[in-house]
C-alpha atoms as a PDB file:
ATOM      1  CA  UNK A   1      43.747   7.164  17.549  1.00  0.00           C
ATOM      2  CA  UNK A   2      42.136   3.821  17.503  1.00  0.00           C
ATOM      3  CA  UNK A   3      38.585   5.127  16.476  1.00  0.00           C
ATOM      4  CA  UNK A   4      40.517   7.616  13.290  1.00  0.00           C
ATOM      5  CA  UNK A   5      42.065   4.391  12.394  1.00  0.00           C
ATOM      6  CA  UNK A   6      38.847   2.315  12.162  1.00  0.00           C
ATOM      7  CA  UNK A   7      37.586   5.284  10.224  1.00  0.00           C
ATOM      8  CA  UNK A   8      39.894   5.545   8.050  1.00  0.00           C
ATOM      9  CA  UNK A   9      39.192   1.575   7.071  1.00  0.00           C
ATOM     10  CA  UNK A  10      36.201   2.179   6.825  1.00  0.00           C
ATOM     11  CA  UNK A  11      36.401   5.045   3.913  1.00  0.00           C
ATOM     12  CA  UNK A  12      39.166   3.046   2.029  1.00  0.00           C
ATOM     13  CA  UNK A  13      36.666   0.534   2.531  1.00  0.00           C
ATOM     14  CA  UNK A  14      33.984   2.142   1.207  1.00  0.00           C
ATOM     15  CA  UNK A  15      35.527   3.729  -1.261  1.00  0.00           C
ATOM     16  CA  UNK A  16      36.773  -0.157  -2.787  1.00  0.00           C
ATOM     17  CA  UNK A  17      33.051  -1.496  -2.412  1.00  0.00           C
ATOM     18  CA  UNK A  18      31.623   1.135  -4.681  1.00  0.00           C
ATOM     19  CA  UNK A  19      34.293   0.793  -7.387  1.00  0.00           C
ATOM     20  CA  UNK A  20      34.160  -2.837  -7.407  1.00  0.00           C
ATOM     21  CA  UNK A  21      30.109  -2.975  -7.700  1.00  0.00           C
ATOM     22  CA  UNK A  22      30.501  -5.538  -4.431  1.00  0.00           C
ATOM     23  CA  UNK A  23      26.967  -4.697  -3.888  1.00  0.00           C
ATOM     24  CA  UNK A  24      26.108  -6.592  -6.798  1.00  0.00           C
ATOM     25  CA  UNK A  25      26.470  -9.892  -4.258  1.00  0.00           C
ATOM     26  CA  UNK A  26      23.512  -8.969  -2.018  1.00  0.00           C
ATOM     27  CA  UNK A  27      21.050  -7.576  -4.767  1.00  0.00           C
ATOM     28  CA  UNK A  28      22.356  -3.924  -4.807  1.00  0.00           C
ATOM     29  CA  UNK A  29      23.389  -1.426  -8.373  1.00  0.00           C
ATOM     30  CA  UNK A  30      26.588   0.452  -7.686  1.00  0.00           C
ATOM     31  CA  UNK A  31      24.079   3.499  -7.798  1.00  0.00           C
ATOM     32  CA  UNK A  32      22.223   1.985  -4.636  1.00  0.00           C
ATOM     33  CA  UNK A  33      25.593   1.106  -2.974  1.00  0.00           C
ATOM     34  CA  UNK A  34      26.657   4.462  -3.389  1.00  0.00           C
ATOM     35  CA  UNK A  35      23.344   5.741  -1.562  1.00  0.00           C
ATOM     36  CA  UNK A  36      24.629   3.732   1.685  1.00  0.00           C
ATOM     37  CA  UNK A  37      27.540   5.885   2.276  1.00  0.00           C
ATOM     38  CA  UNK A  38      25.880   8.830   3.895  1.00  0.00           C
ATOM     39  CA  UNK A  39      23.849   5.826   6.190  1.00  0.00           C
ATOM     40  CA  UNK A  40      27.513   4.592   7.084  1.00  0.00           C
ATOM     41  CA  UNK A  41      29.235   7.602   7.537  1.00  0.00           C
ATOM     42  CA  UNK A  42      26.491   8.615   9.931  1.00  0.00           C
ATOM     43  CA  UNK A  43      27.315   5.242  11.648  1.00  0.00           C
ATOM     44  CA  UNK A  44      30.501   6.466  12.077  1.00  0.00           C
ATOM     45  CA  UNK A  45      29.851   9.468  13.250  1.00  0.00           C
ATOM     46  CA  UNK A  46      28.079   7.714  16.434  1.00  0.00           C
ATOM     47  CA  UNK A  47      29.900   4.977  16.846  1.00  0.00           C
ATOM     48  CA  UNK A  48      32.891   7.370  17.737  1.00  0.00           C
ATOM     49  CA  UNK A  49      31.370   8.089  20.914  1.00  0.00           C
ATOM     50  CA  UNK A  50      31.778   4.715  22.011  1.00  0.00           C
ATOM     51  CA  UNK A  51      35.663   4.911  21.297  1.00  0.00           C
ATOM     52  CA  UNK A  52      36.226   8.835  22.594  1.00  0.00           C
ATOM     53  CA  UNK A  53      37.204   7.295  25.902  1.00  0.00           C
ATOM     54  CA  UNK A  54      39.669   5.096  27.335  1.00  0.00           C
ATOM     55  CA  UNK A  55      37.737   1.767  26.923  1.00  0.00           C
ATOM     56  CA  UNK A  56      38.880  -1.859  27.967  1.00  0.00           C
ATOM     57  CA  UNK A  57      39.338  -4.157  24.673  1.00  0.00           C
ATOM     58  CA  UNK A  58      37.220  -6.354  25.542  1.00  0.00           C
ATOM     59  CA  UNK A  59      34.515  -3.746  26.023  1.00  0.00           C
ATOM     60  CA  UNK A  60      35.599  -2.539  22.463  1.00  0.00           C
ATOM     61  CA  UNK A  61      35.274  -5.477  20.818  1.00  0.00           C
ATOM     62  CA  UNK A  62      31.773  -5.742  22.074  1.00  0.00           C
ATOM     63  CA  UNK A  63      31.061  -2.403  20.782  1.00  0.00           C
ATOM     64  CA  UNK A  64      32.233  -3.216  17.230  1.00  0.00           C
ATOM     65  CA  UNK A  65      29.666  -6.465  17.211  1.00  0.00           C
ATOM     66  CA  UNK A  66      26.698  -4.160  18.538  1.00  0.00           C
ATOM     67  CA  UNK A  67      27.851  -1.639  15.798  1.00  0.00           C
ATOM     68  CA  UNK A  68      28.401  -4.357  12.758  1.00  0.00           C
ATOM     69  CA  UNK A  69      25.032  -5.777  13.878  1.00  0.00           C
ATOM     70  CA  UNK A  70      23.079  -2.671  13.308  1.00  0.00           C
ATOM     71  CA  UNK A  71      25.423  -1.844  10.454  1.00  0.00           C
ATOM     72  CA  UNK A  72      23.845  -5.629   8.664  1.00  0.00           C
ATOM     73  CA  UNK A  73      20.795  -4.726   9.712  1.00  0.00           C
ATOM     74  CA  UNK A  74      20.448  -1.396   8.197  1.00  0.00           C
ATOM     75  CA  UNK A  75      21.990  -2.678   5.229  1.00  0.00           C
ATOM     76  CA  UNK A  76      19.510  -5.615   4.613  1.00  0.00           C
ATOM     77  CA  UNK A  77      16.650  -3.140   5.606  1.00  0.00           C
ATOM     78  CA  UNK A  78      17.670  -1.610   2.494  1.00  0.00           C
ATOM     79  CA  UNK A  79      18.017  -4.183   0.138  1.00  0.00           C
ATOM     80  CA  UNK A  80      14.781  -5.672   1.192  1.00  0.00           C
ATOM     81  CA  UNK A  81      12.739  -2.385   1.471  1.00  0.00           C
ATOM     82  CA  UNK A  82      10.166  -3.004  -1.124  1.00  0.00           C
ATOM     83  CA  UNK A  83       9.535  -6.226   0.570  1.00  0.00           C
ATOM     84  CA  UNK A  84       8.992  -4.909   3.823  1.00  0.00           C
ATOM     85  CA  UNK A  85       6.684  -2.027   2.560  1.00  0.00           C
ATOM     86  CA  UNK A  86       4.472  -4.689   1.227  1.00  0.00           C
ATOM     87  CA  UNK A  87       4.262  -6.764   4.760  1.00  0.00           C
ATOM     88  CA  UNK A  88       3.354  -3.823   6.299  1.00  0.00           C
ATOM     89  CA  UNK A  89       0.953  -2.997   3.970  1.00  0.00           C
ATOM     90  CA  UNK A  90      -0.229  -6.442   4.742  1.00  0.00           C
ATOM     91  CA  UNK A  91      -0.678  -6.051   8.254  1.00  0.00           C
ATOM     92  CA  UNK A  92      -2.470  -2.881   7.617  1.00  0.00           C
ATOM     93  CA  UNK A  93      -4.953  -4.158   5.225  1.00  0.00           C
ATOM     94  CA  UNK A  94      -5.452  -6.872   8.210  1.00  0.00           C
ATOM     95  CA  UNK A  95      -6.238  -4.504  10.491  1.00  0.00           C
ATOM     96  CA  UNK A  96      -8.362  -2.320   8.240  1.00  0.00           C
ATOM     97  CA  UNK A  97     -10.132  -3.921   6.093  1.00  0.00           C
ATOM     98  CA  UNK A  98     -10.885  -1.842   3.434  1.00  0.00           C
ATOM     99  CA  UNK A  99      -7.526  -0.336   2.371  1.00  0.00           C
ATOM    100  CA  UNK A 100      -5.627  -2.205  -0.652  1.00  0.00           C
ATOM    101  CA  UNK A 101      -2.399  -3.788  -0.436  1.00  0.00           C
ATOM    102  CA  UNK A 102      -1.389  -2.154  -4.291  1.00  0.00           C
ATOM    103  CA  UNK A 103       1.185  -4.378  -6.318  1.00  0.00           C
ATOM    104  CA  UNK A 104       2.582  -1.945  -8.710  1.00  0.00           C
ATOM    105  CA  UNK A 105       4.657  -4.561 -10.819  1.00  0.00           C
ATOM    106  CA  UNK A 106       1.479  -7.301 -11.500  1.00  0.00           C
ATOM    107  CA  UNK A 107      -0.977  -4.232 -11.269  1.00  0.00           C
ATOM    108  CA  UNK A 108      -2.843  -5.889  -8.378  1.00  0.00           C
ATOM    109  CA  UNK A 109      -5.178  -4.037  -5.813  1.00  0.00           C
ATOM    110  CA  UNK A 110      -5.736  -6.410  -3.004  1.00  0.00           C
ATOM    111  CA  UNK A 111      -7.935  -6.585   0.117  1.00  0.00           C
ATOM    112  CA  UNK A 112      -8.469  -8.907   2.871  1.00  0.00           C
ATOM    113  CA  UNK A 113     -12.196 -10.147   4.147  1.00  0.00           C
ATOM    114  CA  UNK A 114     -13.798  -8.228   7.127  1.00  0.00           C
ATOM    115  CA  UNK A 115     -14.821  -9.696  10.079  1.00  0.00           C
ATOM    116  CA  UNK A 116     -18.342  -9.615   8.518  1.00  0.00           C
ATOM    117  CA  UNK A 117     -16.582 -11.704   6.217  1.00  0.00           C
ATOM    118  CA  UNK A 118     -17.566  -9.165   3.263  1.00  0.00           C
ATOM    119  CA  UNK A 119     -14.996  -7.487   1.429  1.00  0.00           C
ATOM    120  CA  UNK A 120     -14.440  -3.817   2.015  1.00  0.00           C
ATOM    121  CA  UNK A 121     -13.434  -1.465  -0.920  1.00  0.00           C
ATOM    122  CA  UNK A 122     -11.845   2.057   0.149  1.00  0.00           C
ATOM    123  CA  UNK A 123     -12.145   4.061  -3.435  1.00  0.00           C
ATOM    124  CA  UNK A 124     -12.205   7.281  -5.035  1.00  0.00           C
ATOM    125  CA  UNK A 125     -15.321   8.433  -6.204  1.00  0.00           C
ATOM    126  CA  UNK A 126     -14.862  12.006  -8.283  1.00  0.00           C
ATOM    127  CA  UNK A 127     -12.267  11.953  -5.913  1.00  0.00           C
ATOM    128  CA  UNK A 128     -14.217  11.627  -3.031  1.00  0.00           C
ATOM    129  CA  UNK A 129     -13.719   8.714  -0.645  1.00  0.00           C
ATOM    130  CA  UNK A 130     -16.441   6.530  -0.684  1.00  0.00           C
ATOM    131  CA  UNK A 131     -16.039   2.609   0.857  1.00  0.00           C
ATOM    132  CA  UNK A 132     -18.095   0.274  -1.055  1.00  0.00           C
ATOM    133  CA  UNK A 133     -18.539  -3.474  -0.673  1.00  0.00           C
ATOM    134  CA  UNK A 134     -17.469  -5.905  -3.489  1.00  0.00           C
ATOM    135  CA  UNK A 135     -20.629  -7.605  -5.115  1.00  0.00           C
ATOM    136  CA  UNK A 136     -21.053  -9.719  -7.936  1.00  0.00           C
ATOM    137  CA  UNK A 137     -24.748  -9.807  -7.717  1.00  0.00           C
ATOM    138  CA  UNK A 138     -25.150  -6.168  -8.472  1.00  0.00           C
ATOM    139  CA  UNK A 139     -25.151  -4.932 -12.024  1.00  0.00           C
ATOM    140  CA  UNK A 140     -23.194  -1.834 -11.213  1.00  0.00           C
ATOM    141  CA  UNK A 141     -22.314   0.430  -9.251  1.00  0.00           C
ATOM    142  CA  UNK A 142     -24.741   1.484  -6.655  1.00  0.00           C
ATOM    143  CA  UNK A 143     -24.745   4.199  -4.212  1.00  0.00           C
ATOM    144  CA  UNK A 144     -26.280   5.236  -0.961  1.00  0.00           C
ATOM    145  CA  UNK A 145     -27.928   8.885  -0.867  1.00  0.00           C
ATOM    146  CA  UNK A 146     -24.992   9.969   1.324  1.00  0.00           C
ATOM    147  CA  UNK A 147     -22.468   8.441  -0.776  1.00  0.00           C
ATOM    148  CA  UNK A 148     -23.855  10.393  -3.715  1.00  0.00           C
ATOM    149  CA  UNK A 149     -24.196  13.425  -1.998  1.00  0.00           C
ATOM    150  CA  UNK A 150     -20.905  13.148  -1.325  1.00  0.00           C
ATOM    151  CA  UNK A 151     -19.201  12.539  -4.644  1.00  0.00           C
ATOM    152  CA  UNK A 152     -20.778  15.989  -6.046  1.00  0.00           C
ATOM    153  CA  UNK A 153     -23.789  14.267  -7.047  1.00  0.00           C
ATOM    154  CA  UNK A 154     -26.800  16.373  -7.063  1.00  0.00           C
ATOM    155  CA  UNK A 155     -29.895  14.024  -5.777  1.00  0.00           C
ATOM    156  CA  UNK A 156     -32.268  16.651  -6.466  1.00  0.00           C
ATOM    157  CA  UNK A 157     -32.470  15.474 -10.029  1.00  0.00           C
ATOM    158  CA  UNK A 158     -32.408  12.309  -9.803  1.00  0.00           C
ATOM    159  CA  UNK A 159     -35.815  10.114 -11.090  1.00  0.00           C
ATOM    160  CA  UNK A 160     -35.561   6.845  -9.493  1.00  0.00           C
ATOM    161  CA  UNK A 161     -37.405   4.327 -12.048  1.00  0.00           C
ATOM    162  CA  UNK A 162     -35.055   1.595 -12.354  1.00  0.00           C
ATOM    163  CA  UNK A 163     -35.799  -1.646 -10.265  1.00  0.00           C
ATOM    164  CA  UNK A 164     -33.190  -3.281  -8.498  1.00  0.00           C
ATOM    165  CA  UNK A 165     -32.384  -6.147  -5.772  1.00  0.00           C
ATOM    166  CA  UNK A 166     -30.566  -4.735  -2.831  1.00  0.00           C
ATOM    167  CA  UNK A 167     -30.703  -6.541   0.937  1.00  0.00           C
ATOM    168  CA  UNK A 168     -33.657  -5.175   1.879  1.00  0.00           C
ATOM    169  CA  UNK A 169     -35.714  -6.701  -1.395  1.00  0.00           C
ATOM    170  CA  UNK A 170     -37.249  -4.709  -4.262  1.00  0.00           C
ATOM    171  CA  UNK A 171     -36.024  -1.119  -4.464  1.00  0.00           C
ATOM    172  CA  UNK A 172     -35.676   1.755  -7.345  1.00  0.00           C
ATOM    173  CA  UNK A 173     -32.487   3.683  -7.967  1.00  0.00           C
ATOM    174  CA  UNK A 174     -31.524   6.240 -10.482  1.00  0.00           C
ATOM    175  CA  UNK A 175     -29.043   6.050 -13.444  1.00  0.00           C
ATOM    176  CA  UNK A 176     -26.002   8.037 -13.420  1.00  0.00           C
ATOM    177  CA  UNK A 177     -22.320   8.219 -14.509  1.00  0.00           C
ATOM    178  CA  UNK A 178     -19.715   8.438 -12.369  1.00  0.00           C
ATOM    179  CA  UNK A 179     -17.147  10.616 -14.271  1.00  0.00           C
ATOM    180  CA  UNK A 180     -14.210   8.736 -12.480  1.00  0.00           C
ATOM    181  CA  UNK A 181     -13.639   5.927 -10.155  1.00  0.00           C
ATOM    182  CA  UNK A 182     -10.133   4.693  -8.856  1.00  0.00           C
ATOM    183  CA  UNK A 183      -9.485   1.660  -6.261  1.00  0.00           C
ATOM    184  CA  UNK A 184      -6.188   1.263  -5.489  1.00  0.00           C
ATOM    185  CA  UNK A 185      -3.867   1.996  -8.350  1.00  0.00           C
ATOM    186  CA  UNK A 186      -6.656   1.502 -10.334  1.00  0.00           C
ATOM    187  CA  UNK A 187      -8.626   3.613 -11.938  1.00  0.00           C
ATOM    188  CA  UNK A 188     -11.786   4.463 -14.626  1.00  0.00           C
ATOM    189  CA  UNK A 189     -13.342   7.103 -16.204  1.00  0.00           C
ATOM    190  CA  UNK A 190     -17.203   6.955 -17.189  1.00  0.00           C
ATOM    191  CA  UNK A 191     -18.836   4.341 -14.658  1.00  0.00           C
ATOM    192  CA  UNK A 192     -22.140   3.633 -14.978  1.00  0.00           C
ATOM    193  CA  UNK A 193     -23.800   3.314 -11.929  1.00  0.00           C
ATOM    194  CA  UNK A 194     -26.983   3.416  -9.783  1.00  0.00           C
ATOM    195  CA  UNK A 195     -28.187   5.684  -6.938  1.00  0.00           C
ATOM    196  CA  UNK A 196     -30.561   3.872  -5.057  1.00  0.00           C
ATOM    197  CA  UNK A 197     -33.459   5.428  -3.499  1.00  0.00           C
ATOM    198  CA  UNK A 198     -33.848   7.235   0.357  1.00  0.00           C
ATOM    199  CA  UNK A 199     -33.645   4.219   2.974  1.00  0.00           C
ATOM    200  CA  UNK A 200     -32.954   1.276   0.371  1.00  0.00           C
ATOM    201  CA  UNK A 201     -29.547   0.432   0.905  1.00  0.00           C
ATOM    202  CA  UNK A 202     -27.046   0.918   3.639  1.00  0.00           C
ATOM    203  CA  UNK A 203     -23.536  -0.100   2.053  1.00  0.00           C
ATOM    204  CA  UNK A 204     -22.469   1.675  -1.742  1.00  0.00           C
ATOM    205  CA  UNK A 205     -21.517  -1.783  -3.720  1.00  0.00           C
ATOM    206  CA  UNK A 206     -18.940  -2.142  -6.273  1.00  0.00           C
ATOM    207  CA  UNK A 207     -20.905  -3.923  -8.803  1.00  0.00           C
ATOM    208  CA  UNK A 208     -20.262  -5.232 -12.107  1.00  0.00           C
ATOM    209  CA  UNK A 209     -20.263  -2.002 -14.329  1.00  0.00           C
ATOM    210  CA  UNK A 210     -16.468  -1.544 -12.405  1.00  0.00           C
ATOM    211  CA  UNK A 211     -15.572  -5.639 -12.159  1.00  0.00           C
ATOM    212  CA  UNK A 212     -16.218  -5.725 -15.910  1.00  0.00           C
ATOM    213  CA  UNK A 213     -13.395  -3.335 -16.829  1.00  0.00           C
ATOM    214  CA  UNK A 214     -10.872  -5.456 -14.838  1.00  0.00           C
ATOM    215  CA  UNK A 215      -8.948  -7.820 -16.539  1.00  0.00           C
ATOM    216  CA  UNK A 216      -9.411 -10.396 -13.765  1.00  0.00           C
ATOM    217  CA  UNK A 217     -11.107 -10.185 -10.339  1.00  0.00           C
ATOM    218  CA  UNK A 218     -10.932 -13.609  -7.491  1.00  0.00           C
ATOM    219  CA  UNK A 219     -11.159 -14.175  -4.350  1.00  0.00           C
ATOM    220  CA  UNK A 220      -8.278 -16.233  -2.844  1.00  0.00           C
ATOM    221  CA  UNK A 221      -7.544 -17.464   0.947  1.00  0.00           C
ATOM    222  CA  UNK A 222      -9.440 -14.885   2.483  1.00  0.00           C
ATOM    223  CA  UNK A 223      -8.251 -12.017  -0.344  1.00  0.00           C
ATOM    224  CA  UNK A 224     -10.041 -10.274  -2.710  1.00  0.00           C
ATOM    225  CA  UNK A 225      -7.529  -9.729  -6.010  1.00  0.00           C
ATOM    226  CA  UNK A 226      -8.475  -6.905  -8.538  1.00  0.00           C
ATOM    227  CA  UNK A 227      -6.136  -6.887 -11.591  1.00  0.00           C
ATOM    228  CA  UNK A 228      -5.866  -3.803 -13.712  1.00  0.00           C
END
């Protein structure tokens, strides 16, 4: 009887926050209030086992805290769970360097510095994943053989005549254009970019023919910040 009462309290309860948009007071529409009721009915639900047998009240009471704690918690999960997607995303990126932390409202792509203490760029290449590393010193683009090979470029054809500097000095590469290129959220269509020759270079670098489209691009604390 105790446990149908509580219920009950709890729907009239419910019922009174949703009409009176009490959500409002901890960053919630009505719309997103209403979406809580399933969560708390389902917290009903379980919490009745811990009143379907004769219990002491002091054991009760306990119960109620343990059950109001989880019921704030869940609740302020909720409110806060864009904020808690992006520290997670945060402690990914830490621990794999490469992948972008995307911030959909300031059209940021960011990425933290490897151990190498390079910056690592996971993108989509004609929608192949190639990882590139982010370079200012190269005028575009540039890919390895394999990375070409592997974004449905056909090598075969390729003439390299075009000098360039890559880590291991002087080398050649060919022109092409990529037909699309997305990091992050971000993305571009008609890339120009290099394929350097067999052996020349080890990394694919995001080079300047990419940067350039960007309204902005800094490095920050140990974070590389690409703005759309």
């Amino acid at each position: 009887m105790v446990f149908i009462g509580i219920a009950l309290l709890i729907a009239v309860g419910l019922a009174v926050v949703i009409g009176a948009d009490a959500g409002s007071m901890v960053g919630l529409s009505q719309h997103q209030t209403g979406q809580l009721v399933p969560l708390l009915l389902i917290l009903v639900v379980i919490a009745g086992g811990a009143f379907s047998r004769r219990r002491k009240l002091g054991e009760m009471l306990a119960n109620l805290v343990v059950w109001g704690g989880v019921l704030a918690v869940a609740i302020v999960g909720y409110t806060y769970r864009f904020e808690l997607m992006q520290i997670g995303a945060r402690v990914t990126s830490e621990l794999r360097p490469g992948v972008a932390v995307v911030d959909i409202t300031q059209g940021n792509a960011v990425f933290r510095r490897s151990l190498t203490g390079s910056f690592k760029v996971n993108a989509q290449i004609n929608n192949a994943p190639i990882r590139l590393i982010f370079d200012t010193g190269a005028s575009a683009v540039v890919l390895t053989q394999k990375d070409a090979v592997a974004s449905s470029i056909d090598i075969s054809q390729l003439r390299y005549t075009i000098a360039v500097q890559t880590a291991n000095g002087t080398g050649r590469a060919a022109a092409i254009m990529l037909k699309s290129i997305s990091v992050g959220d971000i993305e571009r269509k008609n890339i120009r970019a290099f394929v350097a020759e067999p052996e020349a270079l080890q990394t694919s670098l995001l080079g300047m023919t990419f940067l350039e489209t960007l309204s902005s691009y800094a490095v920050r604390n140990d974070a590389l910040i690409l703005s759309n």
